[in-house]
C-alpha atoms as a PDB file:
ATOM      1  CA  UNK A   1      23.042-101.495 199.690  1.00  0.00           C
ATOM      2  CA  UNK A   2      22.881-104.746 198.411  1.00  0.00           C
ATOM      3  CA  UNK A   3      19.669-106.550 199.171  1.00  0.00           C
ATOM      4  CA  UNK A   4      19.596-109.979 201.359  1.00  0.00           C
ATOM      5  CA  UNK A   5      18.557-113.274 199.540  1.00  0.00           C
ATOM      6  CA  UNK A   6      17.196-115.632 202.187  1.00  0.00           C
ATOM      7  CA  UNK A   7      16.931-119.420 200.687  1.00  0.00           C
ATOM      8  CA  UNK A   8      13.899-121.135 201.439  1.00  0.00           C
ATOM      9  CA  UNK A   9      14.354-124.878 200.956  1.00  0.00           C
ATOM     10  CA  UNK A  10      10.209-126.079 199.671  1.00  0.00           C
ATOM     11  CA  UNK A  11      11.287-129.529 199.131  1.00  0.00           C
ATOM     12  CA  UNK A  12       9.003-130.528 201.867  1.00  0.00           C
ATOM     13  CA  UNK A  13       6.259-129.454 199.963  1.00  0.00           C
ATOM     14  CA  UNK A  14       4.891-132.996 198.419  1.00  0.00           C
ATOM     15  CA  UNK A  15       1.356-131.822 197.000  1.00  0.00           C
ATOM     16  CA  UNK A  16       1.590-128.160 196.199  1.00  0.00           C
ATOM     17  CA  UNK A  17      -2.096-126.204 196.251  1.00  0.00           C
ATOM     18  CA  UNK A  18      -2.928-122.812 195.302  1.00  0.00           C
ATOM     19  CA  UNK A  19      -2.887-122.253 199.336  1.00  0.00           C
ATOM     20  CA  UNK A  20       0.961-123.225 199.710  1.00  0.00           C
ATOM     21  CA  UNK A  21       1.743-120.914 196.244  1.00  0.00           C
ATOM     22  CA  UNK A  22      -0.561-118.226 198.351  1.00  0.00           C
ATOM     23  CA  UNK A  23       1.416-118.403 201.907  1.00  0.00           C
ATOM     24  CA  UNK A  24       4.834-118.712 199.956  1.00  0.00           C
ATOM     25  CA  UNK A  25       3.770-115.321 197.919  1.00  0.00           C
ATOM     26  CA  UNK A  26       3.068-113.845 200.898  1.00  0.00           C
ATOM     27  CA  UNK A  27       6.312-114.842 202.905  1.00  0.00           C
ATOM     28  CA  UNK A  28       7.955-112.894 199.901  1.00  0.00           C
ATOM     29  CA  UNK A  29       5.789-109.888 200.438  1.00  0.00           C
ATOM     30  CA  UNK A  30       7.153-109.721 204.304  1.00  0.00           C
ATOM     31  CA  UNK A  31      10.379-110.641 203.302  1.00  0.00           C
ATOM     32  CA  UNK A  32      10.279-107.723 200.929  1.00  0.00           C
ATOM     33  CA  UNK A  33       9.429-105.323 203.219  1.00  0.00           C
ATOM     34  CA  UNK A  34      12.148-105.989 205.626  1.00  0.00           C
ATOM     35  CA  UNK A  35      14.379-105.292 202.491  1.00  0.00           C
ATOM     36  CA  UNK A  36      14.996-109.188 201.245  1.00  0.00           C
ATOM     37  CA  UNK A  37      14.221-111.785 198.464  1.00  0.00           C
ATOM     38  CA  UNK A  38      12.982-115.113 199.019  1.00  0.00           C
ATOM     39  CA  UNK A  39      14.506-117.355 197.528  1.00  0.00           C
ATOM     40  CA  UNK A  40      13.287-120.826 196.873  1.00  0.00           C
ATOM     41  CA  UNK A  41      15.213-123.730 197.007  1.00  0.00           C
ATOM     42  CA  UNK A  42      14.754-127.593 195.712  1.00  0.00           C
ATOM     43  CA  UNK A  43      11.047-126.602 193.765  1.00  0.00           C
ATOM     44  CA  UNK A  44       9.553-129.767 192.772  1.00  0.00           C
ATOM     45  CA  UNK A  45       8.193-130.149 189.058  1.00  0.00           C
ATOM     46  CA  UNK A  46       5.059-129.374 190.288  1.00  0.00           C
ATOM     47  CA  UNK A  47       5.250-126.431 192.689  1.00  0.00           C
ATOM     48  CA  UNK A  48       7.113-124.771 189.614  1.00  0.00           C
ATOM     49  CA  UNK A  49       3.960-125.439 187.463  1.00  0.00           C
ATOM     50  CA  UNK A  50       1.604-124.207 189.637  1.00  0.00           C
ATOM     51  CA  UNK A  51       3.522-120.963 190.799  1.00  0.00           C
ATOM     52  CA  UNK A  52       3.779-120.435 186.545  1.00  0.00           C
ATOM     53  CA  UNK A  53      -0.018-121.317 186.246  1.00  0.00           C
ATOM     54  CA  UNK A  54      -0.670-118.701 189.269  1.00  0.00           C
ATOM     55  CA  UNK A  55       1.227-115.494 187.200  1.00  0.00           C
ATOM     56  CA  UNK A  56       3.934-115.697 189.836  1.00  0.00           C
ATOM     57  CA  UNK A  57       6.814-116.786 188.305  1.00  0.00           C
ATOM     58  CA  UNK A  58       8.387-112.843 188.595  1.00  0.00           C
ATOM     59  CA  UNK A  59       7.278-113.026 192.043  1.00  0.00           C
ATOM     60  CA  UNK A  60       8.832-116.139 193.333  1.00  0.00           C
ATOM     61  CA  UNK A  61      11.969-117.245 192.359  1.00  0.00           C
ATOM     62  CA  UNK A  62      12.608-120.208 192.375  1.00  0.00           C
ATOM     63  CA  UNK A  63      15.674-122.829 191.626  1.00  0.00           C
ATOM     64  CA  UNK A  64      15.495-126.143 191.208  1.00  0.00           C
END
């Protein structure tokens, strides 16, 4: 069975913190426990940094 990608448009995000990387990381732990992948969408610059800077680039995928 192939597993469910749910986008999850971040763009909103203006000043990413270690908190927002933290709440996004776990909304992908839920989401893989119900069997999907988040998916995030429009990833500033920055966000992108900091999720790489945090060791969670395997973690959260992001596209920009």
């Amino acid at each position: 069975m192939a597993e469910t990608v749910v986008p999850y448009d971040v763009g909103w995000i203006l000043r990413p913190d270690v908190h927002v990387v933290d709440a996004l990381a776990r909304l992908q732990l839920a989401a893989g426990r119900r069997g999907c992948t988040l998916a995030l969408v429009n990833v500033s610059r920055e966000l992108a940094e900091l999720v790489a800077l945090m060791g969670l680039s395997e973690v959260l995928e992001a596209e920009r």
